[in-house]
C-alpha atoms as a PDB file:
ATOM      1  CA  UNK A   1      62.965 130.742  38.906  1.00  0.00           C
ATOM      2  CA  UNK A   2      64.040 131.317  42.492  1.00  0.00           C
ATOM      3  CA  UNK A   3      61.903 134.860  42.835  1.00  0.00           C
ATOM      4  CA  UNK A   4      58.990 132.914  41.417  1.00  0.00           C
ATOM      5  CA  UNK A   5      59.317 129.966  44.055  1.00  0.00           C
ATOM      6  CA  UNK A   6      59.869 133.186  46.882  1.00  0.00           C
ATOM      7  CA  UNK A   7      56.753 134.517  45.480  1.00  0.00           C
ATOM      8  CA  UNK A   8      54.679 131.273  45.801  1.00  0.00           C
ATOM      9  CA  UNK A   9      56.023 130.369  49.475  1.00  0.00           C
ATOM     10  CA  UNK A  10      55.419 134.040  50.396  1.00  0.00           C
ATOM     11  CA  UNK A  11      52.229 134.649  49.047  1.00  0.00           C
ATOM     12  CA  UNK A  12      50.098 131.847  51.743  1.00  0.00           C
ATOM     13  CA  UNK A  13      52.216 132.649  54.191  1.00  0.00           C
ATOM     14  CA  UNK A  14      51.486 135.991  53.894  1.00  0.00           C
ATOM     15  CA  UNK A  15      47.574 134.836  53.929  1.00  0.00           C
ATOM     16  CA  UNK A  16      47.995 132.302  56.619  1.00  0.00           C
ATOM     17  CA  UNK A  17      49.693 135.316  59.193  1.00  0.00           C
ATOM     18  CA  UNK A  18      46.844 137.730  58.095  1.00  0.00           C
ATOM     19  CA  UNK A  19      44.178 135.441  58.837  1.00  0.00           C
ATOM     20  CA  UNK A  20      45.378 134.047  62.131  1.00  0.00           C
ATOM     21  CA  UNK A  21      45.745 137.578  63.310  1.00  0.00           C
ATOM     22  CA  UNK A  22      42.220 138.305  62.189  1.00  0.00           C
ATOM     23  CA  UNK A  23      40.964 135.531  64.001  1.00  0.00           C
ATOM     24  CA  UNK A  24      42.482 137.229  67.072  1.00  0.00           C
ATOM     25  CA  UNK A  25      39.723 137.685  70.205  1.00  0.00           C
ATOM     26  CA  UNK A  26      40.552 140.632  72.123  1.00  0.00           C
ATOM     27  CA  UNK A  27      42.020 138.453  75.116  1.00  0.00           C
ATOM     28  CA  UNK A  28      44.448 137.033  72.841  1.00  0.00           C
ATOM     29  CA  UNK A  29      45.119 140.376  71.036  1.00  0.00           C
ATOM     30  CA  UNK A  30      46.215 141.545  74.705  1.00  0.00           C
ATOM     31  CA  UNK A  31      48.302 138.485  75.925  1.00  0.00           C
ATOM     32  CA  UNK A  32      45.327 136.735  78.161  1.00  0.00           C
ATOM     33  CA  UNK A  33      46.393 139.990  80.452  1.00  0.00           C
ATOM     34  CA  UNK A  34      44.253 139.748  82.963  1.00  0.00           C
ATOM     35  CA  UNK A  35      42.432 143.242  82.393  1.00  0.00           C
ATOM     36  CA  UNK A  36      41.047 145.420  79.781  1.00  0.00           C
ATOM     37  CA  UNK A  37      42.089 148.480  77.479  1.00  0.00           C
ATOM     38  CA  UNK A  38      41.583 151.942  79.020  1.00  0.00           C
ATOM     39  CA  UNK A  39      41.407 150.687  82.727  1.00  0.00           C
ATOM     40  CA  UNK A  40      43.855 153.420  83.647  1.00  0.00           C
ATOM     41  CA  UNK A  41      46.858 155.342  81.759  1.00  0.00           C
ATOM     42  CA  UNK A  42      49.189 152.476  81.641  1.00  0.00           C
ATOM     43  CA  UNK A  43      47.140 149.713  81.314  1.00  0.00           C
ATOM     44  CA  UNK A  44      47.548 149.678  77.410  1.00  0.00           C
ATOM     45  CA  UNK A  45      51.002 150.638  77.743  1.00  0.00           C
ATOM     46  CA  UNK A  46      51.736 147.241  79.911  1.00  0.00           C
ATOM     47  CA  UNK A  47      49.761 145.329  77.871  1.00  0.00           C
ATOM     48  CA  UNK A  48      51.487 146.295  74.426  1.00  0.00           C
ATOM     49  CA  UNK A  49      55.045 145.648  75.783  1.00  0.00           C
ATOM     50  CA  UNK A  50      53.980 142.437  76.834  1.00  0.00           C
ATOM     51  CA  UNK A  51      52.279 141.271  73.446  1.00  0.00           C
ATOM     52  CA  UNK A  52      55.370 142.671  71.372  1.00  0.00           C
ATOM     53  CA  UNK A  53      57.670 140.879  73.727  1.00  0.00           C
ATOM     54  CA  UNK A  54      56.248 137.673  72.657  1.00  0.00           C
ATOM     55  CA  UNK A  55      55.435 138.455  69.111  1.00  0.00           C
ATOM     56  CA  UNK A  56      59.806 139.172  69.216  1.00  0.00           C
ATOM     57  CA  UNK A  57      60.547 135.837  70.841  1.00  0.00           C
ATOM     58  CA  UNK A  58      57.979 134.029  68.949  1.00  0.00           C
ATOM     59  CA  UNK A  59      59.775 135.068  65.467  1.00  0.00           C
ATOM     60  CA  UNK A  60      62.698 134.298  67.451  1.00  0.00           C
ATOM     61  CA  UNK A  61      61.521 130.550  68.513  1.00  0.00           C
ATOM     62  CA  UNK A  62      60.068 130.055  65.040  1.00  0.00           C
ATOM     63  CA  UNK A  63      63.121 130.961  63.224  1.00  0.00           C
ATOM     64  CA  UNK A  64      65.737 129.121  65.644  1.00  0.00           C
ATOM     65  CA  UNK A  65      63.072 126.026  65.094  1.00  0.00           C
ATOM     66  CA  UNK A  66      63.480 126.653  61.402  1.00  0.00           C
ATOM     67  CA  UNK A  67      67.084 126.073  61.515  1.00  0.00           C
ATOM     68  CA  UNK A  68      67.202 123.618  64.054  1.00  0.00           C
ATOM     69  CA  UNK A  69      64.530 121.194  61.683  1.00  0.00           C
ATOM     70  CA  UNK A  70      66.792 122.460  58.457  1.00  0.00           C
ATOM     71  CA  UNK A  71      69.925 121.595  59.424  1.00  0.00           C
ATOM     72  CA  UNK A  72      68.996 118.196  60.720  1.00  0.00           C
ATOM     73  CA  UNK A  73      67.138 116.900  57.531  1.00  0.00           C
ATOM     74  CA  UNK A  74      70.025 118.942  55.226  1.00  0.00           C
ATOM     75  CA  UNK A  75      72.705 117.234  57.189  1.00  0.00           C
ATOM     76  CA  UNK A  76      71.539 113.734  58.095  1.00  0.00           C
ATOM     77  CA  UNK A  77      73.165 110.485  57.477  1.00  0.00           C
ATOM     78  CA  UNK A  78      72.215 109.318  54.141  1.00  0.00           C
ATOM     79  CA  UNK A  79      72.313 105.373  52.870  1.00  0.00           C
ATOM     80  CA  UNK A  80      75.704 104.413  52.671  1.00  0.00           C
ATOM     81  CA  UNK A  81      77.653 106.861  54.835  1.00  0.00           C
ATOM     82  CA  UNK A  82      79.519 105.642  57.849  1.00  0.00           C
ATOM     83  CA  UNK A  83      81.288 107.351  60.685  1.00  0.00           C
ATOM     84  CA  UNK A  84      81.310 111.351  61.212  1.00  0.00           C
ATOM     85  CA  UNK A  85      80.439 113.800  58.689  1.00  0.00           C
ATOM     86  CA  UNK A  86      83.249 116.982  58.809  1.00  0.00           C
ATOM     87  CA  UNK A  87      83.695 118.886  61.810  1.00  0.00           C
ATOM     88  CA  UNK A  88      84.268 122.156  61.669  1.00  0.00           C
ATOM     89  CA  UNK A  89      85.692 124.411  64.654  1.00  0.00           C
ATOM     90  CA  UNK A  90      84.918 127.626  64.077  1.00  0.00           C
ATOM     91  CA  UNK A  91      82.437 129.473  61.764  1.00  0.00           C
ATOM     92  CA  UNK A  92      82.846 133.139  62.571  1.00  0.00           C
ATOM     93  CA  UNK A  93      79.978 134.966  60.538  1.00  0.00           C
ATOM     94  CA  UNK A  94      77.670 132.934  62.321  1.00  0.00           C
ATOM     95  CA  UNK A  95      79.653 132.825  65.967  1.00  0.00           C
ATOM     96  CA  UNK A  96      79.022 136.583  65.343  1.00  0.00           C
ATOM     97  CA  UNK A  97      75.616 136.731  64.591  1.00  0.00           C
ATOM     98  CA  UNK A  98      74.266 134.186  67.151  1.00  0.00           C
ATOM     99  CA  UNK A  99      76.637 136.471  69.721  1.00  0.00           C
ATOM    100  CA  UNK A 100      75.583 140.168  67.645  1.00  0.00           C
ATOM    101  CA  UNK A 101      71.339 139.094  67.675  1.00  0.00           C
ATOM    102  CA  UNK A 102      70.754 138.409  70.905  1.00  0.00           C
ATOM    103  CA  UNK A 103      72.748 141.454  72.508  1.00  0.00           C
ATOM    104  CA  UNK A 104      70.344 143.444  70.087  1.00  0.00           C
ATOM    105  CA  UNK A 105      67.503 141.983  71.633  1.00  0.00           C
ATOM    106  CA  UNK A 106      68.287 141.929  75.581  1.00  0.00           C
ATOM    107  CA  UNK A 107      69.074 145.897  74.516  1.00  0.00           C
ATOM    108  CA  UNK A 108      66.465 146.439  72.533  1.00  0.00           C
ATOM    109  CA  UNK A 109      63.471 144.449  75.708  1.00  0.00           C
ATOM    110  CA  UNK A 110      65.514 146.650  78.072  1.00  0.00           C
ATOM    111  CA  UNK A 111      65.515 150.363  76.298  1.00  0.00           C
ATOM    112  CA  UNK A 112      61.636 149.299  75.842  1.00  0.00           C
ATOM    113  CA  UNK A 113      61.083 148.119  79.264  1.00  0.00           C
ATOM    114  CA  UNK A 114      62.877 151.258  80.784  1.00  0.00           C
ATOM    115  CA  UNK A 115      61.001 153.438  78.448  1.00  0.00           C
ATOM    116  CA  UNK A 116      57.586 152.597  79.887  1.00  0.00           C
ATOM    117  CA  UNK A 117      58.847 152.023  83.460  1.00  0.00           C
ATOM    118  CA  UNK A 118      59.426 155.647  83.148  1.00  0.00           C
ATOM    119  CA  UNK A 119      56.451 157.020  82.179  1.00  0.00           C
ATOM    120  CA  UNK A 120      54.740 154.552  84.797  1.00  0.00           C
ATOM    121  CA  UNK A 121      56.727 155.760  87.534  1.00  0.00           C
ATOM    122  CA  UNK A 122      56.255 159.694  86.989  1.00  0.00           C
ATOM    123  CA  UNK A 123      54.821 161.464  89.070  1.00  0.00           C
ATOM    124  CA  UNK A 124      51.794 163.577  89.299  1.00  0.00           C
ATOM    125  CA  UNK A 125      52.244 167.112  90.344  1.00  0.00           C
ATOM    126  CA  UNK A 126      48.935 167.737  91.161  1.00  0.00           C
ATOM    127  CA  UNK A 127      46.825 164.782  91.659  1.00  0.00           C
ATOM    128  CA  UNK A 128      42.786 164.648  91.574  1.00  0.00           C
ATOM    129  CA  UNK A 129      42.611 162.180  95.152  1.00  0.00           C
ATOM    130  CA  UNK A 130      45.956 161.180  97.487  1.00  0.00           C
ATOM    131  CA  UNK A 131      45.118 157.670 100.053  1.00  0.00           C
ATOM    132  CA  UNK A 132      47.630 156.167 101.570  1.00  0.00           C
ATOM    133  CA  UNK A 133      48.029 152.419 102.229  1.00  0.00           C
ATOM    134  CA  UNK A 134      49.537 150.387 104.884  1.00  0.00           C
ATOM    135  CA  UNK A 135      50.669 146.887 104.999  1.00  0.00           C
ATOM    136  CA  UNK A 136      50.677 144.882 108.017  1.00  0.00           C
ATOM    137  CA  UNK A 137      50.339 140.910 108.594  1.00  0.00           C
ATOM    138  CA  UNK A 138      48.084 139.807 107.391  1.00  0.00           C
ATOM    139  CA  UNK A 139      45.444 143.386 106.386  1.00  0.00           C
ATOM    140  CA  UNK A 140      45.465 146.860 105.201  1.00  0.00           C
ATOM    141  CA  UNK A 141      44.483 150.024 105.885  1.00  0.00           C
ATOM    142  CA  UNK A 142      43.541 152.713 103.995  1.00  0.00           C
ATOM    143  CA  UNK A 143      43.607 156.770 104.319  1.00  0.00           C
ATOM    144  CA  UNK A 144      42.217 158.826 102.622  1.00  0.00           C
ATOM    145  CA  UNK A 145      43.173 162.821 102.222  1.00  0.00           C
ATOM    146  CA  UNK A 146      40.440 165.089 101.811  1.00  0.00           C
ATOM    147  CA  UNK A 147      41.778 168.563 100.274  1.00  0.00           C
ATOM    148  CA  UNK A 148      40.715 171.160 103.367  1.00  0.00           C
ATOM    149  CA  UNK A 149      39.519 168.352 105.772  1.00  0.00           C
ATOM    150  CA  UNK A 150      40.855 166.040 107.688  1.00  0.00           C
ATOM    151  CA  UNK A 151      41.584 162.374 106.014  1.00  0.00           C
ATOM    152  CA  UNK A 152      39.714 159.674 106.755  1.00  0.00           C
ATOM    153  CA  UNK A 153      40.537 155.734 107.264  1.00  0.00           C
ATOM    154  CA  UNK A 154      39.515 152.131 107.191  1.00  0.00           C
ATOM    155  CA  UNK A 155      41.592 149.563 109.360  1.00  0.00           C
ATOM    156  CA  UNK A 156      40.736 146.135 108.483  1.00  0.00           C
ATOM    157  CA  UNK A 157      41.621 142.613 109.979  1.00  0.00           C
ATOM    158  CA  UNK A 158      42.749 139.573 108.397  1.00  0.00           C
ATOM    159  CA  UNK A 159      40.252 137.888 106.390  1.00  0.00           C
ATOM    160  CA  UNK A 160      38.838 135.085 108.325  1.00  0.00           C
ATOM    161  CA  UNK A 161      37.579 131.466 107.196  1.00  0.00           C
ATOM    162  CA  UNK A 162      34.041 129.820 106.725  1.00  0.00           C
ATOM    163  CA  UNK A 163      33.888 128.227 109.474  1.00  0.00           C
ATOM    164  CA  UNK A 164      34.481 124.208 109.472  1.00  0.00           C
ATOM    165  CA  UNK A 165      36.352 124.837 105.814  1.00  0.00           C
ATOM    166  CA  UNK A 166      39.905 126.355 105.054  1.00  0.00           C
ATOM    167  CA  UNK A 167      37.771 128.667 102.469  1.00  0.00           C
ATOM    168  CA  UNK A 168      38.298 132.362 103.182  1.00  0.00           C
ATOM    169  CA  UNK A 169      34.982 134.352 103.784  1.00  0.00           C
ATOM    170  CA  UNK A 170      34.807 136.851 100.892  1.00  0.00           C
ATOM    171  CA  UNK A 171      32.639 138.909 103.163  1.00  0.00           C
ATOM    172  CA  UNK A 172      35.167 139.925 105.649  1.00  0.00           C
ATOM    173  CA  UNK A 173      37.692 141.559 102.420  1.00  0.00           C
ATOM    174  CA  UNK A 174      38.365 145.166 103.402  1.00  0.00           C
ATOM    175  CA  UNK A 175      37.622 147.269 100.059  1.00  0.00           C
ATOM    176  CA  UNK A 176      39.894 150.046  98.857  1.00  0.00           C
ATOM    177  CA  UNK A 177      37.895 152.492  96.821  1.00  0.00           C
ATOM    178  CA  UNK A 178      39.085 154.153  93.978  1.00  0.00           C
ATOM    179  CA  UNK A 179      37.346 157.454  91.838  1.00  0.00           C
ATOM    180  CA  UNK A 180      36.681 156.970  88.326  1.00  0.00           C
ATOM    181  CA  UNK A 181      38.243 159.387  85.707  1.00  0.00           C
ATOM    182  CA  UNK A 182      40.539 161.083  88.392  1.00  0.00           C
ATOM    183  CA  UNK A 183      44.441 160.853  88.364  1.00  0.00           C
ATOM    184  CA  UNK A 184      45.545 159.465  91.791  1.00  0.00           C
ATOM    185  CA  UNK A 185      48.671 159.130  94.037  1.00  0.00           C
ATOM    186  CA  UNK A 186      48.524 156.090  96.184  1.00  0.00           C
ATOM    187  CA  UNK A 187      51.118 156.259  99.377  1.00  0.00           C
ATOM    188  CA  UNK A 188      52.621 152.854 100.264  1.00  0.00           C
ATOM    189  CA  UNK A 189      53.818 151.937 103.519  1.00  0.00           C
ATOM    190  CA  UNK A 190      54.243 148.900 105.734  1.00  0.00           C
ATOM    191  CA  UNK A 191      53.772 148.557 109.884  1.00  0.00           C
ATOM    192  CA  UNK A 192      55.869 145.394 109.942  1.00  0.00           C
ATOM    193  CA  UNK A 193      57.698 143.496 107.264  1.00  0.00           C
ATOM    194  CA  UNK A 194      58.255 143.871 103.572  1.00  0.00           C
ATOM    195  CA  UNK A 195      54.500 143.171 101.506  1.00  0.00           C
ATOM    196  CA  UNK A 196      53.806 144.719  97.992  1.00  0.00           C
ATOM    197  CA  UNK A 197      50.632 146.532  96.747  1.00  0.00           C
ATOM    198  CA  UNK A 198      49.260 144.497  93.600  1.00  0.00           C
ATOM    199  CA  UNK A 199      46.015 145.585  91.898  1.00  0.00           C
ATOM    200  CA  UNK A 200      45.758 142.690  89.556  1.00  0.00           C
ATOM    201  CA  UNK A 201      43.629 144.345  86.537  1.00  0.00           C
ATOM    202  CA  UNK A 202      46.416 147.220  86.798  1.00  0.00           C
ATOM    203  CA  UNK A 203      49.016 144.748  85.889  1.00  0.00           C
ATOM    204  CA  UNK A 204      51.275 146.651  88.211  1.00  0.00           C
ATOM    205  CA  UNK A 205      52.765 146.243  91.896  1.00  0.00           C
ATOM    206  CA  UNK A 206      55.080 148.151  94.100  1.00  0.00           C
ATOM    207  CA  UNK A 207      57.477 146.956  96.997  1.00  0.00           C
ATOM    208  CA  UNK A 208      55.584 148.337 100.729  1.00  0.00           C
ATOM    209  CA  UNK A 209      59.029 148.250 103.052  1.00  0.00           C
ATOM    210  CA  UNK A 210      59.618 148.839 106.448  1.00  0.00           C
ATOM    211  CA  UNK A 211      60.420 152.601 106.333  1.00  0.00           C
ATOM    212  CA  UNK A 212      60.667 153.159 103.038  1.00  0.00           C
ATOM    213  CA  UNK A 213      57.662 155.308 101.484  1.00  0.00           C
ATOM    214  CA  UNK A 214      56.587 154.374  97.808  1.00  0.00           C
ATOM    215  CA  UNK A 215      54.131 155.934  95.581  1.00  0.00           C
ATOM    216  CA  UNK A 216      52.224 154.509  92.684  1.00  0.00           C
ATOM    217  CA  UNK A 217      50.651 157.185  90.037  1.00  0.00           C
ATOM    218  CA  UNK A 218      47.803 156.408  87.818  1.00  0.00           C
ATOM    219  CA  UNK A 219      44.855 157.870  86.141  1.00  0.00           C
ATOM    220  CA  UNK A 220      41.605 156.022  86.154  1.00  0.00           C
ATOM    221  CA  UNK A 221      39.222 155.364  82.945  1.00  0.00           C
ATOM    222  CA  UNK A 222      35.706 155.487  83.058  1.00  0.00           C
ATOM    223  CA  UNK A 223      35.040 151.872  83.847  1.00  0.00           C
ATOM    224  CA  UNK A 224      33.621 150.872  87.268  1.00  0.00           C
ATOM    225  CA  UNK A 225      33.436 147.896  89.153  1.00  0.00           C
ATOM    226  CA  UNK A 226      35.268 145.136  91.234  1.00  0.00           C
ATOM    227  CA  UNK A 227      38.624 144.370  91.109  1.00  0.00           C
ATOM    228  CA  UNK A 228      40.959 142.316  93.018  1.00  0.00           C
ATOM    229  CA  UNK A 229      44.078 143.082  95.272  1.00  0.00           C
ATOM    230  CA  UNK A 230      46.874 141.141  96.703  1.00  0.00           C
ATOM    231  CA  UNK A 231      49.858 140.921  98.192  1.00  0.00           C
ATOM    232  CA  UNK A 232      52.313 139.970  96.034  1.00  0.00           C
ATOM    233  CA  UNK A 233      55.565 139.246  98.615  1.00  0.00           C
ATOM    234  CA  UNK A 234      55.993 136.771 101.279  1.00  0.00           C
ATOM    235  CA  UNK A 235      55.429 138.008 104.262  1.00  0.00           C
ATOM    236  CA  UNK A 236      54.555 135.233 106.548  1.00  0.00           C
ATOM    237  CA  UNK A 237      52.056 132.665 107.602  1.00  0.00           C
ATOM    238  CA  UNK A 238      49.161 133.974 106.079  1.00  0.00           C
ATOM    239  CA  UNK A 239      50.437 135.910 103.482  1.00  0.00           C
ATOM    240  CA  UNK A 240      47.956 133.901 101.143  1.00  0.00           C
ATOM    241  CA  UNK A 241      45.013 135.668 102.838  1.00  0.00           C
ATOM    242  CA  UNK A 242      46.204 139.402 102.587  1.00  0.00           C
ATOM    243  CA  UNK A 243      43.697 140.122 100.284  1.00  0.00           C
ATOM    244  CA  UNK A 244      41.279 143.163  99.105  1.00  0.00           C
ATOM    245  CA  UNK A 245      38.961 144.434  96.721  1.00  0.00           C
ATOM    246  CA  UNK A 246      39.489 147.522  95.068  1.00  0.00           C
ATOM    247  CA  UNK A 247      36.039 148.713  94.067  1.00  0.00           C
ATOM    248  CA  UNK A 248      36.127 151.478  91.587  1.00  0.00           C
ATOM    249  CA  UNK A 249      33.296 154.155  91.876  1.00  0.00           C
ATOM    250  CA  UNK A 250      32.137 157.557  90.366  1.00  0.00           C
ATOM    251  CA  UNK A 251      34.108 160.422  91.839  1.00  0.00           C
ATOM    252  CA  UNK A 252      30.304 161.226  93.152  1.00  0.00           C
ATOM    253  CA  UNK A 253      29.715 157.569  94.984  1.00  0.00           C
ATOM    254  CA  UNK A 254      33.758 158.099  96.117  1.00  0.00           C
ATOM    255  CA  UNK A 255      33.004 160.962  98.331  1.00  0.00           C
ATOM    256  CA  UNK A 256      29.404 159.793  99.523  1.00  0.00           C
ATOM    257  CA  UNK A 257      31.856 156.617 100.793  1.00  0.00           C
ATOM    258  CA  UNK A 258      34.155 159.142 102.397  1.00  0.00           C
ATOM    259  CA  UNK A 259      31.309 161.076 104.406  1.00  0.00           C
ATOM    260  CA  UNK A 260      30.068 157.861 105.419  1.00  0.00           C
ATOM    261  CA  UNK A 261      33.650 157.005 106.840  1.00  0.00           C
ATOM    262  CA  UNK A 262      33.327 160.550 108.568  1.00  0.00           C
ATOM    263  CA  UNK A 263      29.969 160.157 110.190  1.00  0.00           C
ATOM    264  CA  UNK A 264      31.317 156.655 111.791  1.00  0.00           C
ATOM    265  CA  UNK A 265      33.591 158.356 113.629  1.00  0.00           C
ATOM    266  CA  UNK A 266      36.620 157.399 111.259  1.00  0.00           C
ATOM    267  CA  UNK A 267      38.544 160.561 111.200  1.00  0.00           C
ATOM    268  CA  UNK A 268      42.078 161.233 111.517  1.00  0.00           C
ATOM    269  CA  UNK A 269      45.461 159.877 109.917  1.00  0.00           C
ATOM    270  CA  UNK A 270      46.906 156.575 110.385  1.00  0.00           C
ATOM    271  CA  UNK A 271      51.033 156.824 110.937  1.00  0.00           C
ATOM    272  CA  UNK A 272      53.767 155.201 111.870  1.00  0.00           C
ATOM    273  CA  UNK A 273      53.365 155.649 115.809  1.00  0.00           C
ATOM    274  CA  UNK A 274      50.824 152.295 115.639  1.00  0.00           C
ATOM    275  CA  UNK A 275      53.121 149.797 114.009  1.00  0.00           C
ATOM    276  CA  UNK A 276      53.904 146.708 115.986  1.00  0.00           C
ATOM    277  CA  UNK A 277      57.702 147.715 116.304  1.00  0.00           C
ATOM    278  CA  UNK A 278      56.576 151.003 118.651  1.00  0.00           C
ATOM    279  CA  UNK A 279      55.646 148.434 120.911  1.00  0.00           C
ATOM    280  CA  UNK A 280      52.040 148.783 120.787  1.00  0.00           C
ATOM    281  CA  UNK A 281      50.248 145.403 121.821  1.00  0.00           C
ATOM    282  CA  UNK A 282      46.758 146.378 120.201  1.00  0.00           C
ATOM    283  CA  UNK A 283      48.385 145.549 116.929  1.00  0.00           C
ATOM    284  CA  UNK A 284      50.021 142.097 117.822  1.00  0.00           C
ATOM    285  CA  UNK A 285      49.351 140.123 114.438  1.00  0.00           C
ATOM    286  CA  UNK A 286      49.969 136.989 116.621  1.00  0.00           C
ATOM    287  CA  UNK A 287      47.273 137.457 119.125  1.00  0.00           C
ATOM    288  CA  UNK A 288      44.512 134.622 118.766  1.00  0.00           C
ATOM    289  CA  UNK A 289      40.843 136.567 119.907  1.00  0.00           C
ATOM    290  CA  UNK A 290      37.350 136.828 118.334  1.00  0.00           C
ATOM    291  CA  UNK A 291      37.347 140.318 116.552  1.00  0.00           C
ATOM    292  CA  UNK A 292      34.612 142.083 114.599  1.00  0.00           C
ATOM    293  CA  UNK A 293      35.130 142.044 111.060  1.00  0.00           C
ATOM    294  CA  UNK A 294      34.041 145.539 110.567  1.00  0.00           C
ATOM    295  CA  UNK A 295      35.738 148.701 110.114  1.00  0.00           C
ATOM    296  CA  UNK A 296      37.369 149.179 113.628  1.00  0.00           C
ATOM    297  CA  UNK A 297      40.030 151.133 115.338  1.00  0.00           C
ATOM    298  CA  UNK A 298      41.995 148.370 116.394  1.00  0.00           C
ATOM    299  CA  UNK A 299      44.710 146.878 113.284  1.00  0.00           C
ATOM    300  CA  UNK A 300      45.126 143.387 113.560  1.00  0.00           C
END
């Protein structure tokens, strides 16, 4: 009799789980991550951890609810009773399971989580295209290495306002551009104070700290277009407007961008020797003057 009531309970839920996941769009299939599958080498990677992670804890929540709702409709006061119901002090089996179950679980997010961190963080011997990026309040700048030639650069300013509004001009965000279907090592640095290098649709950032060089290794899919960049750490007044585009390109449209760099005269690396701390007043992020919103040699 009891198999045959397991059977019927089992059977819709069994249909009820199989349908909901069928009815699945591919947003929530991937955890409303804001990006899509094959966007670079670890996209998929992030996006499954996350989506297990809460399939876990779901079960989790659902079966602590379970209990929860069980024991208080099992164990309620019935017609007639008065005063306590037995108290009992200790219950080992289950002290040790609700102590044993969720050891297993911190252990088992945390062997998972260091897994992929891994395989994020190694590093590419040989990488397709190198660029470097520097934070600085409240803008970036970008090199880029060119294998036999000189690198080039962009030096942006902070992103100014629409005039008369406290909108931010989308116009004036530098761009960092990116080669499709090429691995890539991206060189973080900051001139100033700690910021940190988010590509949003990458679902991955990395600290930028006052001399302390980071990398970030990825390889790219074949999907182009417009993504969006941040800063992801406090780093002062207008930390909200440190913002870029990342624009990803064809490897072919990537180096057309790079001789165009060249012919304006942008040539050279971009060190340490201009950060605000050398003492150089052309990059005072306080000063308060009317600058160009183009590609200049002056850093905000």
């Amino acid at each position: 009799m009891r198999n045959r009531r397991t059977r019927w309970i089992a059977a819709p839920l069994a249909v009820v789980v199989a349908l909901a996941l069928a009815g699945c769009t591919q947003a929530q299939m991937q955890g409303w991550m804001p990006s899509t599958p094959g966007l670079t080498n670890h996209v998929d990677r992030i996006m499954g951890l996350w989506t297990t992670s809460w399939i876990v804890l779901l079960v989790v929540g659902l079966i602590t609810w379970g209990l929860m709702i069980w024991a208080a409709v099992a164990y309620r006061r019935r017609r007639g009773q008065t005063g306590l119901p037995v108290q009992l002090r200790y219950h080992m089996p289950i002290e040790i399971f609700f102590t044993i179950v969720p050891v297993i679980l911190v252990a088992g997010f945390f062997a998972f989580t260091a897994r992929d961190q891994a395989i994020i963080e190694e590093p590419i011997d040989d990488p397709d295209y190198s660029i470097t990026v520097w934070g600085k309040r409240w803008a970036w700048d970008f090199v880029y290495d060119r294998e036999g030639q000189d690198p080039v650069h962009y030096q942006s300013i902070q992103v100014q306002e629409v005039p008369g509004t406290n909108d931010l001009d989308a116009s004036t965000l530098p761009t960092l551009y990116l080669p499709t279907n090429s691995t890539i090592e991206i060189t973080l640095e900051s001139r100033d104070v700690a910021h940190s290098f988010w590509i949003v649709e990458f679902l991955y950032k990395k600290d930028m700290l006052p001399g302390v060089t980071n990398h970030m290794y990825f390889e790219t899919g074949d999907q182009e277009g417009i993504l969006t960049g941040k800063c992801a750490e406090l780093c002062g007044e207008y930390h909200s407007a440190m913002l870029f585009n990342v624009e990803l390109v064809s490897p072919e449209e990537y180096d057309a961008y790079l001789e165009g760099l060249e012919q304006q005269g942008f040539v050279g690396p971009l060190d340490e020797s201009i950060n605000p701390a050398t003492g150089d007043d052309s990059i005072d992020p306080d000063r308060d003057e009317d600058v160009d919103t183009t590609n200049e040699n002056e850093g905000n």
